[in-house]
N, C-alpha and C. Protein backbone atom coordinates (compact mmCIF):
# COMPACT_ATOMS: atom_id res chain seq x y z
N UNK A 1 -9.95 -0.12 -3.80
CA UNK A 1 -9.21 1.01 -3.26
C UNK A 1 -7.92 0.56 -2.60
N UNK A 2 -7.80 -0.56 -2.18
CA UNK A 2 -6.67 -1.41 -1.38
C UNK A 2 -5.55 -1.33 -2.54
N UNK A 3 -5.59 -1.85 -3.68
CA UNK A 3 -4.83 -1.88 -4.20
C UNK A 3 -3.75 -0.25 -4.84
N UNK A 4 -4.64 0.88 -5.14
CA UNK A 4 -4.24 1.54 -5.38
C UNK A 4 -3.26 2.68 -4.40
N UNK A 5 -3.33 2.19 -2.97
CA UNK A 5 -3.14 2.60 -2.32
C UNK A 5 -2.01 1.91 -1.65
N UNK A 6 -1.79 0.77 -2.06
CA UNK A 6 -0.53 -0.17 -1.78
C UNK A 6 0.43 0.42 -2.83
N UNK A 7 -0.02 0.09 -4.19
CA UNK A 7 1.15 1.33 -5.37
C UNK A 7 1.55 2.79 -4.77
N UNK A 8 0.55 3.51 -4.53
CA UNK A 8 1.29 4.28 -3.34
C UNK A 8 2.65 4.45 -2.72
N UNK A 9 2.07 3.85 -1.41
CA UNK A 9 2.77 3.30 -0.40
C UNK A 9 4.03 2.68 -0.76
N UNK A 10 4.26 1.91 -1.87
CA UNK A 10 5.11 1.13 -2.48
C UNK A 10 6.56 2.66 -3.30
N UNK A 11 5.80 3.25 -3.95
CA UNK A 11 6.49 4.50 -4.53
C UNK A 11 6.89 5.15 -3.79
N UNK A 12 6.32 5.47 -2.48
CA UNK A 12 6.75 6.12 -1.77
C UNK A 12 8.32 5.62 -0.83
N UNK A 13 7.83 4.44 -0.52
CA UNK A 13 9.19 3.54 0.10
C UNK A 13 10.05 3.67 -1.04
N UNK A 14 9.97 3.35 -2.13
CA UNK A 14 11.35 2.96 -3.18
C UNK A 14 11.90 4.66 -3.51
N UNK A 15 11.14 5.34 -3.44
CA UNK A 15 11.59 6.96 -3.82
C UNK A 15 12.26 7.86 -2.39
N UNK A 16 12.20 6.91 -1.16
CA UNK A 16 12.64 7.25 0.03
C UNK A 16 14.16 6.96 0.43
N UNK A 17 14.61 6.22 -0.75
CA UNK A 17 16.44 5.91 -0.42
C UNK A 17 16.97 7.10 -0.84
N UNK A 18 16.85 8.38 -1.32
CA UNK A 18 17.20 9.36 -1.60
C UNK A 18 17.91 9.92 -0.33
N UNK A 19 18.48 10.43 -0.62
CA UNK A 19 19.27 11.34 0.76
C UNK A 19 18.03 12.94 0.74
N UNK A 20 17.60 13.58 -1.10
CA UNK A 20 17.35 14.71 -0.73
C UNK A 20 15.52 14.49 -1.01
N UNK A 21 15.38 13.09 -0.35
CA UNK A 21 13.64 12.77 -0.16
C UNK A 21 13.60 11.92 1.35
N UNK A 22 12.87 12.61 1.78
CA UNK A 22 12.78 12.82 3.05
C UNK A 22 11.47 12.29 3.55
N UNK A 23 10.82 11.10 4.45
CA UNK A 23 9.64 10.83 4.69
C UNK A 23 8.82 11.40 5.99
N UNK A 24 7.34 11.73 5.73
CA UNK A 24 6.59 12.19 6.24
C UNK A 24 5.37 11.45 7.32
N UNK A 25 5.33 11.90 8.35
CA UNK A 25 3.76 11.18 8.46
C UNK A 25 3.34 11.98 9.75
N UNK A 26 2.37 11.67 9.77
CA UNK A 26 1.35 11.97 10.74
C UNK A 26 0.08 11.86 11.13
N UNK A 27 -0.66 11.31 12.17
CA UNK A 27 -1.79 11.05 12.79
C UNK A 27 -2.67 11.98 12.96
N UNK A 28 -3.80 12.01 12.50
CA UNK A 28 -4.95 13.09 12.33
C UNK A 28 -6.02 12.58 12.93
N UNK A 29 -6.90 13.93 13.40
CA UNK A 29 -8.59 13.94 13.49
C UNK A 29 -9.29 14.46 12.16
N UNK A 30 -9.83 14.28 11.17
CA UNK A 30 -10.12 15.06 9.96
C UNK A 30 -11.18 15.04 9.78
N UNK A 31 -12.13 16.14 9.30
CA UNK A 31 -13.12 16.18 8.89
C UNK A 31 -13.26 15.99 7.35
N UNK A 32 -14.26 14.87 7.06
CA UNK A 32 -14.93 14.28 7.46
C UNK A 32 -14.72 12.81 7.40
N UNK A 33 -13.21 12.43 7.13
CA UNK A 33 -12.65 10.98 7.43
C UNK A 33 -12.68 10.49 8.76
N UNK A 34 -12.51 11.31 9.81
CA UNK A 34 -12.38 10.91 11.28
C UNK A 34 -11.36 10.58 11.28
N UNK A 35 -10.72 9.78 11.91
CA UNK A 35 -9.21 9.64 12.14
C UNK A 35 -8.54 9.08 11.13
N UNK A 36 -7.04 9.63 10.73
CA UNK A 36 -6.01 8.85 9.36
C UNK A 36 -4.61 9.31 9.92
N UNK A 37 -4.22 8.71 8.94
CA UNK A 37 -2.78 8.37 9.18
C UNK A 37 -2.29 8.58 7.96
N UNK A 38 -1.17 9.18 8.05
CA UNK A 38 -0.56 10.54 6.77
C UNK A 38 0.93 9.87 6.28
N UNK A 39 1.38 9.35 5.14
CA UNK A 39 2.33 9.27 5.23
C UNK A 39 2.79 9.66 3.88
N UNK A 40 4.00 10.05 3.74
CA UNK A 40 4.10 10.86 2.48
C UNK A 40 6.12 10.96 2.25
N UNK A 41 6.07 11.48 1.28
CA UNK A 41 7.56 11.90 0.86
C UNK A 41 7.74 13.56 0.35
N UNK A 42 8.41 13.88 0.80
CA UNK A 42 8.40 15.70 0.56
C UNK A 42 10.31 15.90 0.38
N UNK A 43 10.54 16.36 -1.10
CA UNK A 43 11.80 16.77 -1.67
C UNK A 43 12.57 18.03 -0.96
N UNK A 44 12.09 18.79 -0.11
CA UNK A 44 12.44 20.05 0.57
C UNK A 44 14.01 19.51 1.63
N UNK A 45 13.95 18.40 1.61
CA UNK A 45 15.39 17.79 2.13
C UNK A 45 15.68 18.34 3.97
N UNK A 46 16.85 17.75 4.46
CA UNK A 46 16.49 18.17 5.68
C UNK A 46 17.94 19.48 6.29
N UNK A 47 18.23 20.29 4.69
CA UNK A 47 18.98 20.86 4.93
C UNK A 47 20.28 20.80 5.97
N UNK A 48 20.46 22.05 7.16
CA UNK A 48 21.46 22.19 7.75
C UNK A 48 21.26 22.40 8.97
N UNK A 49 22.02 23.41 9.56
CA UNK A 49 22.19 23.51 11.53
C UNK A 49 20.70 24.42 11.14
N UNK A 50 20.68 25.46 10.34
CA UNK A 50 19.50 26.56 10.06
C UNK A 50 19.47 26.42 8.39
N UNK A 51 18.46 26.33 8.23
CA UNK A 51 18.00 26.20 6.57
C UNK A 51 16.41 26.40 6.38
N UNK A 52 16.26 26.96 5.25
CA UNK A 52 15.03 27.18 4.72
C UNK A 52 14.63 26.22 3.63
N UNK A 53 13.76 25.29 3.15
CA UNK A 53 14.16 24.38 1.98
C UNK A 53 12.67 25.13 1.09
N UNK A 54 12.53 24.07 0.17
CA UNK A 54 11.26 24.09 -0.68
C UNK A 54 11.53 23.19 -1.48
N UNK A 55 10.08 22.35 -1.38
CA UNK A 55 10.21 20.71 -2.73
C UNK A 55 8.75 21.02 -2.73
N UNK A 56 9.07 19.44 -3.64
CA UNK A 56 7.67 18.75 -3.81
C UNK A 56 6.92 17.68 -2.54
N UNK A 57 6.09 17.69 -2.42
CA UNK A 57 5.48 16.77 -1.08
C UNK A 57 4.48 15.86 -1.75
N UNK A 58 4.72 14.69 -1.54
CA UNK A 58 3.27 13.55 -1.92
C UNK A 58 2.73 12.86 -0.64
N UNK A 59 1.54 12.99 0.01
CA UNK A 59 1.29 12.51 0.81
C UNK A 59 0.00 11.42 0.27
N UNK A 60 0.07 10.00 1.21
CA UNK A 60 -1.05 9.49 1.37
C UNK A 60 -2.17 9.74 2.43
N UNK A 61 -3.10 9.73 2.56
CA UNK A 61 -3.86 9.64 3.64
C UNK A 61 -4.95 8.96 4.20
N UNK A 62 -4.90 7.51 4.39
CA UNK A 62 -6.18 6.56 4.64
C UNK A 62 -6.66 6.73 5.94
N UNK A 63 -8.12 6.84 6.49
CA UNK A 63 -9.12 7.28 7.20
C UNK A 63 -9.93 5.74 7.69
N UNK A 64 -10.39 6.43 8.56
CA UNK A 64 -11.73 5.37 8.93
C UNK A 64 -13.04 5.55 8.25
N UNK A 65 -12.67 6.63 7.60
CA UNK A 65 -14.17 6.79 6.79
C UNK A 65 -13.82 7.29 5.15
N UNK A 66 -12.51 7.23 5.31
CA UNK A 66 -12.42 7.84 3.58
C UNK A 66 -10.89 8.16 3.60
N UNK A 67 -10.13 8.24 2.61
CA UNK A 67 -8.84 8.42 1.82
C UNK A 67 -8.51 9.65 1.33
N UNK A 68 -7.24 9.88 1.27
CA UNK A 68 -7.08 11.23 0.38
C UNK A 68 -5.50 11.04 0.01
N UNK A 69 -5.23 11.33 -0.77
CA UNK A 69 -4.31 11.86 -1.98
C UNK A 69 -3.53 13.18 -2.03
N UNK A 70 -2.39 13.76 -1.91
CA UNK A 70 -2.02 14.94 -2.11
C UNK A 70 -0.55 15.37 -2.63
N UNK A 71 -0.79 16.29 -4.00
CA UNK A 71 0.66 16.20 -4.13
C UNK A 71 0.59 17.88 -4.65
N UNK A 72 1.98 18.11 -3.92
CA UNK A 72 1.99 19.97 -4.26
C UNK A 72 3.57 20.22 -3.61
N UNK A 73 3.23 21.42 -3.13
CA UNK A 73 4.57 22.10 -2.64
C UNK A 73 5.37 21.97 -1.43
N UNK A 74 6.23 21.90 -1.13
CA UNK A 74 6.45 22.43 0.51
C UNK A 74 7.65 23.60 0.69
N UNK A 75 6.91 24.47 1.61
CA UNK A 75 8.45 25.02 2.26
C UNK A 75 8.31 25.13 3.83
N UNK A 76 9.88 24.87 4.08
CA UNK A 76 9.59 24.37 5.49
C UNK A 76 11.32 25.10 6.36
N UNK A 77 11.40 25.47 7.33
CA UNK A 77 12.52 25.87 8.14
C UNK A 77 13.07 24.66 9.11
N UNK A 78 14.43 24.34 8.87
CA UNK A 78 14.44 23.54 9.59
C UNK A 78 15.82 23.61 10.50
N UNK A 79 16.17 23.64 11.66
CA UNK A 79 17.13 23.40 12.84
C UNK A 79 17.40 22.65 12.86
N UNK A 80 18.70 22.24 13.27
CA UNK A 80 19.47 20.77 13.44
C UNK A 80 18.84 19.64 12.82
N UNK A 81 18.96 20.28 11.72
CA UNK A 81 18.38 19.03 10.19
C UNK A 81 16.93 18.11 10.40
N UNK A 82 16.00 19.25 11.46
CA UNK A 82 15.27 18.17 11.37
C UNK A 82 13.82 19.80 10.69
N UNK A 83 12.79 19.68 10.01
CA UNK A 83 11.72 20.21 9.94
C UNK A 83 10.96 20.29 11.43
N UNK A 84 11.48 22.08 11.90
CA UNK A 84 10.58 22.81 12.65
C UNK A 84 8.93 23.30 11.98
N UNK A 85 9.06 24.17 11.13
CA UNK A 85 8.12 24.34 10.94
C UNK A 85 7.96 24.47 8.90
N UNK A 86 6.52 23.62 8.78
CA UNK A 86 6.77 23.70 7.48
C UNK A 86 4.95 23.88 6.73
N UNK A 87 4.95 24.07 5.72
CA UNK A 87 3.86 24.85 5.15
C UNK A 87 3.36 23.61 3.81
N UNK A 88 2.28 23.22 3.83
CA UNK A 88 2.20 22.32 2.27
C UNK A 88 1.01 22.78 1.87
N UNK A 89 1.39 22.96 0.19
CA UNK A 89 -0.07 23.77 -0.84
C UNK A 89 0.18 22.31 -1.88
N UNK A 90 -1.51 21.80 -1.55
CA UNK A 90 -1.14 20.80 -2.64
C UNK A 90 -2.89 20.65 -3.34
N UNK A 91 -2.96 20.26 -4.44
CA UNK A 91 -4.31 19.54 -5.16
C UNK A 91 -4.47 18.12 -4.40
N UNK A 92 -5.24 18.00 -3.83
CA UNK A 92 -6.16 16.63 -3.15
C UNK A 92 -7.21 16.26 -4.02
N UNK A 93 -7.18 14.75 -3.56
CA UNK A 93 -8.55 13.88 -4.19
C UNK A 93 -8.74 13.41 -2.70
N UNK A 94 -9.96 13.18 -2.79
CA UNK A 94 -10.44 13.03 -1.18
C UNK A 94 -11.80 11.74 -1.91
N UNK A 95 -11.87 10.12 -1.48
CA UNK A 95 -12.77 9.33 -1.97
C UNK A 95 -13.17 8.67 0.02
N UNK A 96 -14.13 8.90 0.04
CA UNK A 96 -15.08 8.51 1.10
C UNK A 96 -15.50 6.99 1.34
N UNK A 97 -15.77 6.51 2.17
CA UNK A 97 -16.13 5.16 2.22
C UNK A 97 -16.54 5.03 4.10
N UNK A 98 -17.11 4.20 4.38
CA UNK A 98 -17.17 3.79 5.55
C UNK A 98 -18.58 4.78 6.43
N UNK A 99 -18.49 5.63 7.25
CA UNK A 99 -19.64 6.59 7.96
C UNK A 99 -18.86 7.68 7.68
N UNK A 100 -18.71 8.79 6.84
CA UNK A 100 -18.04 9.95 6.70
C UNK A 100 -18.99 10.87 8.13
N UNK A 101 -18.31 11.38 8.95
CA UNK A 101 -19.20 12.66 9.66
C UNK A 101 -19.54 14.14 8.66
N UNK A 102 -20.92 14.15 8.98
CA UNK A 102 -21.59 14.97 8.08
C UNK A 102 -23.06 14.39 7.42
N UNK A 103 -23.39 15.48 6.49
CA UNK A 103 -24.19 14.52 5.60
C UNK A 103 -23.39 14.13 4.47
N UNK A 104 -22.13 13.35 4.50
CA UNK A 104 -21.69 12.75 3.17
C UNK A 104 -21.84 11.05 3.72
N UNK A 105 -22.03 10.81 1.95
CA UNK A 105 -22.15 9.12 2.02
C UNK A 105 -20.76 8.81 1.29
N UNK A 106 -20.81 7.42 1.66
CA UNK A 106 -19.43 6.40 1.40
C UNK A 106 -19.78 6.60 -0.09
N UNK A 107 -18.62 6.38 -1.13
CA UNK A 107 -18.28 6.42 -2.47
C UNK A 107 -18.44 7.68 -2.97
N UNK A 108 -18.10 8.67 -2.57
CA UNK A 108 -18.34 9.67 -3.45
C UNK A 108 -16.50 10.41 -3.45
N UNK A 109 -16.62 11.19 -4.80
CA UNK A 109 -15.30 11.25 -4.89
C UNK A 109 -15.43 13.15 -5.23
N UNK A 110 -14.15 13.21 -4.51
CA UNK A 110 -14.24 14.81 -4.65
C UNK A 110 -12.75 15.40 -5.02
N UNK A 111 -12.88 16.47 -5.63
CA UNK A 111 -11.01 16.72 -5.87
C UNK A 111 -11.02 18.85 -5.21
N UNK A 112 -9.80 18.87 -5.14
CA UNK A 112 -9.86 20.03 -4.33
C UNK A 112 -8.87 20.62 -4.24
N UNK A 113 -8.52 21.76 -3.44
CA UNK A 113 -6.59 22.19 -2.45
C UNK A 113 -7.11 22.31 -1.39
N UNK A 114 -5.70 21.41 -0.57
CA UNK A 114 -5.54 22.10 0.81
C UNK A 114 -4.49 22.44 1.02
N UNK A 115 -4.46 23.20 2.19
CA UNK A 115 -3.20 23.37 3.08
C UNK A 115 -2.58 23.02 4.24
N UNK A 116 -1.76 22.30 4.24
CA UNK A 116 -1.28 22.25 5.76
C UNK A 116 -0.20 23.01 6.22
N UNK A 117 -0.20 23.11 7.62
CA UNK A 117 1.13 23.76 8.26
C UNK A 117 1.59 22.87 9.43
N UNK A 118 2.80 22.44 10.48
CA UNK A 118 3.12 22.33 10.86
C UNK A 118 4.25 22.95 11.67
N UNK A 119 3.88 22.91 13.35
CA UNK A 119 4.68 23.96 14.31
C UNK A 119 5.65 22.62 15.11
N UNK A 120 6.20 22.71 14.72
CA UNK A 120 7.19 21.18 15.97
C UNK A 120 6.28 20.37 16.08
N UNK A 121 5.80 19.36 16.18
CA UNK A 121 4.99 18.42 15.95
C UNK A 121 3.38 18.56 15.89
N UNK A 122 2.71 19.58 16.24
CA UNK A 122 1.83 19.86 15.95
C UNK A 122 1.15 20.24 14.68
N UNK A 123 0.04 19.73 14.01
CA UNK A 123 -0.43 20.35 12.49
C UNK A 123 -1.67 20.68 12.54
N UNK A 124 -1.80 21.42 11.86
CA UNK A 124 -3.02 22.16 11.08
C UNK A 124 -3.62 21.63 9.57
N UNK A 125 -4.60 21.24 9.21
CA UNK A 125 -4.90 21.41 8.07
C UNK A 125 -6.02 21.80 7.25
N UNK A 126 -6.21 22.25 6.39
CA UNK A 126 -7.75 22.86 5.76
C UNK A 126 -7.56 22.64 4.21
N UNK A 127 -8.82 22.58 3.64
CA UNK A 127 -8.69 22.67 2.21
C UNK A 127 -10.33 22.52 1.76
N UNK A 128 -10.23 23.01 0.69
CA UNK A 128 -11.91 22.99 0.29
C UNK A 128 -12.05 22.20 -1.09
N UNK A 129 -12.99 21.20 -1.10
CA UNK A 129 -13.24 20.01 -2.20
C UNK A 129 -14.49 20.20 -3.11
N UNK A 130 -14.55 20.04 -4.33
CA UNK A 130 -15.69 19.99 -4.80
C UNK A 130 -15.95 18.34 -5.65
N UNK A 131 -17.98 18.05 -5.14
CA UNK A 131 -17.81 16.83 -5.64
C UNK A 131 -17.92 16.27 -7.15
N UNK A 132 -16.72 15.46 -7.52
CA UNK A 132 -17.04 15.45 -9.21
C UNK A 132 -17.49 14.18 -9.33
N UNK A 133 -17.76 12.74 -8.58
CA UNK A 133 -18.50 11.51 -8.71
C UNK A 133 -18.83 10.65 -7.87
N UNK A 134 -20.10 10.41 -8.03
CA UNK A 134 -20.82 9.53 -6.63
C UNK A 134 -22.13 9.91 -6.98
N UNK A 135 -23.10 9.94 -5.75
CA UNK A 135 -24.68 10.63 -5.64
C UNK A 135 -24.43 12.12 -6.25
N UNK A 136 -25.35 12.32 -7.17
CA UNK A 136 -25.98 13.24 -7.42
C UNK A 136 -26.55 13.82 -6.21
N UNK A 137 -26.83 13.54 -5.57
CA UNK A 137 -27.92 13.67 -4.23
C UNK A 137 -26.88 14.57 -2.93
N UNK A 138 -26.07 14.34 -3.35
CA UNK A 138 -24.75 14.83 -2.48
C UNK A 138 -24.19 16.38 -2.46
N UNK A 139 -23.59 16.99 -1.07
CA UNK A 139 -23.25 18.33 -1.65
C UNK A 139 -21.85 18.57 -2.32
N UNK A 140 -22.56 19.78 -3.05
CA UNK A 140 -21.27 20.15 -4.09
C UNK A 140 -20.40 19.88 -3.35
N UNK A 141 -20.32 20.79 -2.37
CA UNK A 141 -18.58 21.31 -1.87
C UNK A 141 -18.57 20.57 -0.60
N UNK A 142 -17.33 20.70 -0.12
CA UNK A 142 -17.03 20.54 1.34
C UNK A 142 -15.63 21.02 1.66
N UNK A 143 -16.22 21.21 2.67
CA UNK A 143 -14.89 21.87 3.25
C UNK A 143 -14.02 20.86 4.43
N UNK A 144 -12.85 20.35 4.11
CA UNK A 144 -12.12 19.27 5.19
C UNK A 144 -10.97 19.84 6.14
N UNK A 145 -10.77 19.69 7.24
CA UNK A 145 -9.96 20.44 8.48
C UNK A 145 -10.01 19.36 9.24
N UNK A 146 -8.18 19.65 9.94
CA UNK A 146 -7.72 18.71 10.51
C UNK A 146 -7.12 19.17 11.66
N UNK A 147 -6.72 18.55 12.14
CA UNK A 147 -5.73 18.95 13.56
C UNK A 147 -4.98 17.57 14.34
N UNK A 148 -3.62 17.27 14.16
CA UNK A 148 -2.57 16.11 15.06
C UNK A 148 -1.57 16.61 14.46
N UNK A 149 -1.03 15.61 15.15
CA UNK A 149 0.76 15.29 15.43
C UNK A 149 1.20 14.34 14.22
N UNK A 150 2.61 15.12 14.02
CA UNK A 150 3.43 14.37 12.97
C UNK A 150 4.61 14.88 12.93
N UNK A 151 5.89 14.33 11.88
CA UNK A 151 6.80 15.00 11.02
C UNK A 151 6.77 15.29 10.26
């Protein structure tokens, strides 16, 4: 999983010299990873004095108990060129590892949508997953929700 997640990370830095790609991150509590750290690239740009944008957003997200993946939409309002408040609809893969909270076990892999929003540094997030590989023994669905700070 290390490795695929360094290619990542790697795409994300080299696709970040853009003027109209713009980098993301933020520190989470998540269910059922427990704490991660978000970092991502989102095309919505950082507009003007007042602007409304809309791109594409790719975020990473590695956990203490599991990973996630996300790439979809954004639209976001932003003041003195920086993102006040912004909205992301994206398809997630969410792969577990470590003590997930819940009854989920490490290796199981699930794909899904969530959503996030963000108010001035504060975020929100939710999205609902269903599982397509790991234990049989495991539940279908789950539902993942978040709440920290970021840009």
């Amino acid at each position: 999983m290390k490795m695929p997640v360094a290619a990542v990370l790697a795409v994300l830095l080299a696709a970040g010299a853009s003027a109209d790609v713009v980098p993301t991150f933020a520190a989470k509590l998540t269910w059922p990873t427990k704490a991660s750290v978000e970092l991502g690239l989102s095309t919505a740009g950082l507009g003007s004095v007042f602007s409304i944008g809309d791109g594409f957003v790719l975020r990473v997200e590695p956990g203490l108990a599991g990973g996630k993946l996300h790439a979809g939409i954004r639209h976001q309002f932003t003041f003195l060129f920086l993102p006040i408040t912004t909205w992301d609809y994206t398809f997630s893969a969410l792969y577990t590892w470590g003590d997930p909270w819940g009854d989920y076990s490490a290796g199981q892999t699930y794909l899904g949508i969530e959503a996030q929003t963000k108010v001035n540094l504060v975020l929100f997030s939710g999205g609902v997953y269903w599982h397509v590989a790991g234990d049989r023994d495991q539940p279908r669905g789950l539902f993942s929700g978040g709440v920290g700070v970021g840009f």
